[in-house]
N, C-alpha and C. Protein backbone atom coordinates (compact mmCIF):
# COMPACT_ATOMS: atom_id res chain seq x y z
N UNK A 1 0.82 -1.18 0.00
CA UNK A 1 0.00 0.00 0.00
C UNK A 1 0.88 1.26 0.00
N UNK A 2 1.65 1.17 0.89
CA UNK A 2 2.84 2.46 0.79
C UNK A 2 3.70 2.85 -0.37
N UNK A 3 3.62 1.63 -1.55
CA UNK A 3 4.44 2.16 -2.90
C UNK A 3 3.68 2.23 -3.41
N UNK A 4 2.27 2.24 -3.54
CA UNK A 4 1.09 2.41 -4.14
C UNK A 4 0.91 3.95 -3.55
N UNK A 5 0.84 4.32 -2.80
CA UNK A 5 1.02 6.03 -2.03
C UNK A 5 2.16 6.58 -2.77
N UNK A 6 3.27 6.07 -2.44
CA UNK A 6 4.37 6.25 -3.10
C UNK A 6 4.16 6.95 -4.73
N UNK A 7 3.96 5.90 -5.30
CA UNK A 7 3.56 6.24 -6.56
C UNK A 7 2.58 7.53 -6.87
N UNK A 8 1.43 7.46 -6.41
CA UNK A 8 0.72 8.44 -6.71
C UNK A 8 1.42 9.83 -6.32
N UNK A 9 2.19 9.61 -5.14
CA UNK A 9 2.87 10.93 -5.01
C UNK A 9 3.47 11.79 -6.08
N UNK A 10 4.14 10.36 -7.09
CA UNK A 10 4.88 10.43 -7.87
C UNK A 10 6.70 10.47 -7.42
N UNK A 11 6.80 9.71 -6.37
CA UNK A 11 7.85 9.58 -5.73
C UNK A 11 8.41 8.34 -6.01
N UNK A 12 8.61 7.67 -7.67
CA UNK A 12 8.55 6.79 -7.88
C UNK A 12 9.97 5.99 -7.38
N UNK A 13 11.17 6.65 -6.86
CA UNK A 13 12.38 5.77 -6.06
C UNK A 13 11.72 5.30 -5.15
N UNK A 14 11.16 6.07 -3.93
CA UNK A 14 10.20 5.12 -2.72
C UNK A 14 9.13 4.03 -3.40
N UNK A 15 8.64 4.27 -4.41
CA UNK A 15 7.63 3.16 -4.83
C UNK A 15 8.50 1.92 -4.67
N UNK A 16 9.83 2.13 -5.48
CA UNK A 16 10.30 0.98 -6.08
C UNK A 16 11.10 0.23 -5.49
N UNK A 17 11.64 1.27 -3.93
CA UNK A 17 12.20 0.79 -2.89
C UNK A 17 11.28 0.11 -2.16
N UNK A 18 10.20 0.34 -1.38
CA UNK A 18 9.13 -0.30 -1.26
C UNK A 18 8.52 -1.31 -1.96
N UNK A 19 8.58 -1.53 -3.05
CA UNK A 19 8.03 -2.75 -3.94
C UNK A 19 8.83 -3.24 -4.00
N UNK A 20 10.11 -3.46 -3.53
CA UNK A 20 11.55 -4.38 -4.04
C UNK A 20 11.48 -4.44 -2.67
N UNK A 21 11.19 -3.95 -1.70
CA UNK A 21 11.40 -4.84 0.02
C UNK A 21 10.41 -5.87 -0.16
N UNK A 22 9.32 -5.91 -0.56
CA UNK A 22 8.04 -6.65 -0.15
C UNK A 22 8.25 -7.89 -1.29
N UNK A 23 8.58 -7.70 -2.54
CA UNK A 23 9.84 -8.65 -3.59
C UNK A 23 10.12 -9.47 -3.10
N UNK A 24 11.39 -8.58 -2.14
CA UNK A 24 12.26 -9.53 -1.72
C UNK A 24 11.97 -10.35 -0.24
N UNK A 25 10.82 -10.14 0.25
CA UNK A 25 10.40 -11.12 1.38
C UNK A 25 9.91 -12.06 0.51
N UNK A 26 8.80 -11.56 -0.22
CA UNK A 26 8.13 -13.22 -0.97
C UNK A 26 9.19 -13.78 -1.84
N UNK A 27 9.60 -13.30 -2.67
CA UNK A 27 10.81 -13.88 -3.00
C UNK A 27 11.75 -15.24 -1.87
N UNK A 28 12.05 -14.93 -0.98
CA UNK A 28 13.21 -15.31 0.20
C UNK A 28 12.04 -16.58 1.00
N UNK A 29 10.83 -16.21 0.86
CA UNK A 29 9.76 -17.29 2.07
C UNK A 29 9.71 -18.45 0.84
N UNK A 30 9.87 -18.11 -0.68
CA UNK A 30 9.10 -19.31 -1.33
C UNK A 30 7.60 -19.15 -1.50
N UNK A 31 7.07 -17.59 -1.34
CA UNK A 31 5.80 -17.53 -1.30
C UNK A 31 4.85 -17.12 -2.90
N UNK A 32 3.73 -17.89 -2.59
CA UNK A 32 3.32 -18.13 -4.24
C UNK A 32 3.15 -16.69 -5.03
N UNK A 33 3.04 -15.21 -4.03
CA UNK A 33 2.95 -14.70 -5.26
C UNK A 33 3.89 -13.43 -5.00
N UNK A 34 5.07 -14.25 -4.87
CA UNK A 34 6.19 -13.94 -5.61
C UNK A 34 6.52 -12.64 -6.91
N UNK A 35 6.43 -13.98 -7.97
CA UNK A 35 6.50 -13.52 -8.85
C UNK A 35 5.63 -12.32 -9.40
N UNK A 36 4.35 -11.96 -8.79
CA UNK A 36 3.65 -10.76 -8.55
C UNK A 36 4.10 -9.81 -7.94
N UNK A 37 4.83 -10.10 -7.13
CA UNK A 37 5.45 -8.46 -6.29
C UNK A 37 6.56 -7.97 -7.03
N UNK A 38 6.95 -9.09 -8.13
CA UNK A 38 8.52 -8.70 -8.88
C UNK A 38 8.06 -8.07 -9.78
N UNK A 39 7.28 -8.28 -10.78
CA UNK A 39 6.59 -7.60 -11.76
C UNK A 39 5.73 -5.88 -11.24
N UNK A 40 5.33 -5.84 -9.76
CA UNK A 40 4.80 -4.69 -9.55
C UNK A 40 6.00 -3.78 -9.10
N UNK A 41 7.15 -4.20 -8.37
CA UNK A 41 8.37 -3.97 -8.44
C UNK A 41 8.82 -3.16 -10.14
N UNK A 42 8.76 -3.93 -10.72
CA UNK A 42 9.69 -3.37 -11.89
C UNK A 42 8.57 -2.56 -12.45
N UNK A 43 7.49 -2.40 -12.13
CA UNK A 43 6.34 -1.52 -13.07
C UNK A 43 6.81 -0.41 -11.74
N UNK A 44 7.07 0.01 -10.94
CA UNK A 44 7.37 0.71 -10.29
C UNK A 44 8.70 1.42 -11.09
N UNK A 45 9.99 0.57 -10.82
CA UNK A 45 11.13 0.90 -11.60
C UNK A 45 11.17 1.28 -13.04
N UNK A 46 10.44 0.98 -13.54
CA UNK A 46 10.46 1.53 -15.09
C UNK A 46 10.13 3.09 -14.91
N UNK A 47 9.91 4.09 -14.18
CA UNK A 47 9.51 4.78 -13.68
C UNK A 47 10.84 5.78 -13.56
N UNK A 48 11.75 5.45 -13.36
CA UNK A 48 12.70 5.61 -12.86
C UNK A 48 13.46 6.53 -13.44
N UNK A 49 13.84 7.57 -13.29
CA UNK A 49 14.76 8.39 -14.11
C UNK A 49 16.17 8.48 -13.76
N UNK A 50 17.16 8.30 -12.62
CA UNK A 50 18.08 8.88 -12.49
C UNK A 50 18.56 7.07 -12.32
N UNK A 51 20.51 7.86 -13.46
CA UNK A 51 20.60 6.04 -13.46
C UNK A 51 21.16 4.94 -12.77
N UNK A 52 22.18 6.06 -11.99
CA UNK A 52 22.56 4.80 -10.72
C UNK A 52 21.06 3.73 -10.17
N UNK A 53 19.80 5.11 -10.02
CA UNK A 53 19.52 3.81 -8.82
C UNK A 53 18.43 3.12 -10.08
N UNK A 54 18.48 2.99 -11.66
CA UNK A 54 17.72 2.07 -12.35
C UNK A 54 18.70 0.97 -12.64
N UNK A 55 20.45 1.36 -12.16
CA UNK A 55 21.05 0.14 -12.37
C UNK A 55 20.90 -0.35 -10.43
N UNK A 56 20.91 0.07 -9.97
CA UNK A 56 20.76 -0.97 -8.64
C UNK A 56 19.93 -1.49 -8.67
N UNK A 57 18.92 -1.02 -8.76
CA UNK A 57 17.48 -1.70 -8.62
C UNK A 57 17.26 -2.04 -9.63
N UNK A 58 17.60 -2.15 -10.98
CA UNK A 58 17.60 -2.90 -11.87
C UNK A 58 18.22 -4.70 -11.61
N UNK A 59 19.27 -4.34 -11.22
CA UNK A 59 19.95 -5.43 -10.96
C UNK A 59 19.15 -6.23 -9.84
N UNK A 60 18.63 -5.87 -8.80
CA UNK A 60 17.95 -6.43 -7.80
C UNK A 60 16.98 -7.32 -8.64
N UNK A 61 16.26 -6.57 -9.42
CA UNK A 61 15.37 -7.28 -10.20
C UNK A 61 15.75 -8.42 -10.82
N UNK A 62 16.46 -8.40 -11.64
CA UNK A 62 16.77 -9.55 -12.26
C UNK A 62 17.72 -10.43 -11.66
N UNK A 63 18.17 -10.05 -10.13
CA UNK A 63 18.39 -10.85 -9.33
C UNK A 63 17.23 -12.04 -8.82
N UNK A 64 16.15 -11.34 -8.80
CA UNK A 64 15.10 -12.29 -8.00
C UNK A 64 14.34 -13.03 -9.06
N UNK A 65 14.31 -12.43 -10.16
CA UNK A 65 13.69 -12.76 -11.43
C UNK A 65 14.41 -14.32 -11.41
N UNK A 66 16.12 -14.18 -11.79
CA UNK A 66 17.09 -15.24 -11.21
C UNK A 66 16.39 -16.53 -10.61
N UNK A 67 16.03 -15.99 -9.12
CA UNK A 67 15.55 -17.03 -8.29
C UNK A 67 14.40 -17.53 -8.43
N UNK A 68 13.69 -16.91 -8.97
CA UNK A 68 12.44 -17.04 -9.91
C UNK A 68 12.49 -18.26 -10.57
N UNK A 69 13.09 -17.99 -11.47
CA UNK A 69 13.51 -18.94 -13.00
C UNK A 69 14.14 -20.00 -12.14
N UNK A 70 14.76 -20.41 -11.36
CA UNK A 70 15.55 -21.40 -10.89
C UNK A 70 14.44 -22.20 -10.36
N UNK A 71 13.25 -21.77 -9.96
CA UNK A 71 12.38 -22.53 -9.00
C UNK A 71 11.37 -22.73 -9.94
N UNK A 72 11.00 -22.18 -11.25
CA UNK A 72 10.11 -22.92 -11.88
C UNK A 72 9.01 -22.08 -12.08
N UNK A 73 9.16 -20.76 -11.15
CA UNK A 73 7.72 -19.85 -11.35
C UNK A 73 7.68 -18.37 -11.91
N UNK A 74 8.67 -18.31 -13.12
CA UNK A 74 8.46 -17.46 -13.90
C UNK A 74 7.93 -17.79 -15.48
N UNK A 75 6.80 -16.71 -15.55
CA UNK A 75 6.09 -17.06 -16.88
C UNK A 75 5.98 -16.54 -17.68
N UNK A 76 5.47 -16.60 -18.96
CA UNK A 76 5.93 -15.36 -20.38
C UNK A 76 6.10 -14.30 -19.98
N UNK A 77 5.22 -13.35 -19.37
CA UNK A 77 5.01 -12.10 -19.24
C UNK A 77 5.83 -11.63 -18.11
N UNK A 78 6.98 -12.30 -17.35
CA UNK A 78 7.58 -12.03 -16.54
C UNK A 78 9.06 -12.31 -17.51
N UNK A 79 9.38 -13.05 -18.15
CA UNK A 79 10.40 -13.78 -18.89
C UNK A 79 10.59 -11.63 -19.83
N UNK A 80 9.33 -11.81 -20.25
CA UNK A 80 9.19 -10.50 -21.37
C UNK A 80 9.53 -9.45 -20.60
N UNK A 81 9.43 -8.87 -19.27
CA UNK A 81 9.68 -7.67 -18.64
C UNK A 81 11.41 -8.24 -18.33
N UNK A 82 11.88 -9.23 -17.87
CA UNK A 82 13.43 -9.29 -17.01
C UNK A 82 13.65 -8.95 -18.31
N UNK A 83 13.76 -9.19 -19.81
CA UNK A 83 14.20 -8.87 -21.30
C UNK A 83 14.70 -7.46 -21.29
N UNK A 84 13.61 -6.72 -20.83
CA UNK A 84 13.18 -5.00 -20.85
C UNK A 84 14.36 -4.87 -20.07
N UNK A 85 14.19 -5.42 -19.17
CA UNK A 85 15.17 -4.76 -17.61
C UNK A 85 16.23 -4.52 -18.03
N UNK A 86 16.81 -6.26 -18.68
CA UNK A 86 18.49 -6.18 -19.13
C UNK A 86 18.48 -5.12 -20.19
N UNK A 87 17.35 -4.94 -20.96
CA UNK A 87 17.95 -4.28 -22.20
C UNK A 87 18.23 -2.37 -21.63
N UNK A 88 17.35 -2.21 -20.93
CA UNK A 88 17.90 -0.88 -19.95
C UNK A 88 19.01 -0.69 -19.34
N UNK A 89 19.09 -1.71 -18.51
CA UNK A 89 20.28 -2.01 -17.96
C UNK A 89 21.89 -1.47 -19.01
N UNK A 90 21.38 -2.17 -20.27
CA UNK A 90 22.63 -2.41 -21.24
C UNK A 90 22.95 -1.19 -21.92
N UNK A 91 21.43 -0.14 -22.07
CA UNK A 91 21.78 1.07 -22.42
C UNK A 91 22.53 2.15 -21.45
N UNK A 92 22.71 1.80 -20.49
CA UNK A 92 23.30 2.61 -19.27
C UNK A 92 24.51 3.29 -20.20
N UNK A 93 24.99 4.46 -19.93
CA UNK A 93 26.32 5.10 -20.15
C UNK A 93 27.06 4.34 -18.82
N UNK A 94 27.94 3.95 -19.17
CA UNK A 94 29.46 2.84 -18.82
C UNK A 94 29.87 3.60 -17.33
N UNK A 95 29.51 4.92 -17.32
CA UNK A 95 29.91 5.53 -16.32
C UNK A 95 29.20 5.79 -14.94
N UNK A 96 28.30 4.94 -15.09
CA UNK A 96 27.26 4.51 -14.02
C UNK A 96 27.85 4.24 -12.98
């Protein structure tokens, strides 16, 4: 609810910090919807303008995305956004 506040503020770093804590609990328990908080996570982060923190929290993402895929419960439309992530990621200027 608080990166959902977040957001509307338009304070979209707290959204995405907030949606990447709550990530990374379901993520870490094995909990089924997981892969839902990662995807509201990165719809948060796409948001993102300044680029250090779209490469940290970029990377977080497709860290858990990672653990995701290892366990069996990532699906097209999650496979299709970690794509997006790296490909942001890759446009970064080097000097990040």
């Amino acid at each position: 609810m608080e990166a959902y506040l977040a957001h509307l503020r338009g304070d979209h770093r707290e959204a995405t910090v907030l949606a990447l804590s709550v990530a990374r609990i379901l993520c870490g328990t094995g909990d089924p919807q997981a892969p839902a908080a990662v995807m509201r996570a990165a719809a948060a982060w796409q948001r993102l303008e300044e680029d250090r923190a779209v490469e940290i929290h970029g990377n977080e993402l497709l860290h858990m995305w990672g653990r995701l895929h290892g366990d069996g419960r990532l699906g097209p439309a999650d496979e299709r956004l970690a794509q997006r992530v790296r490909d942001r990621l890759e446009a970064l200027p080097a000097h990040v």
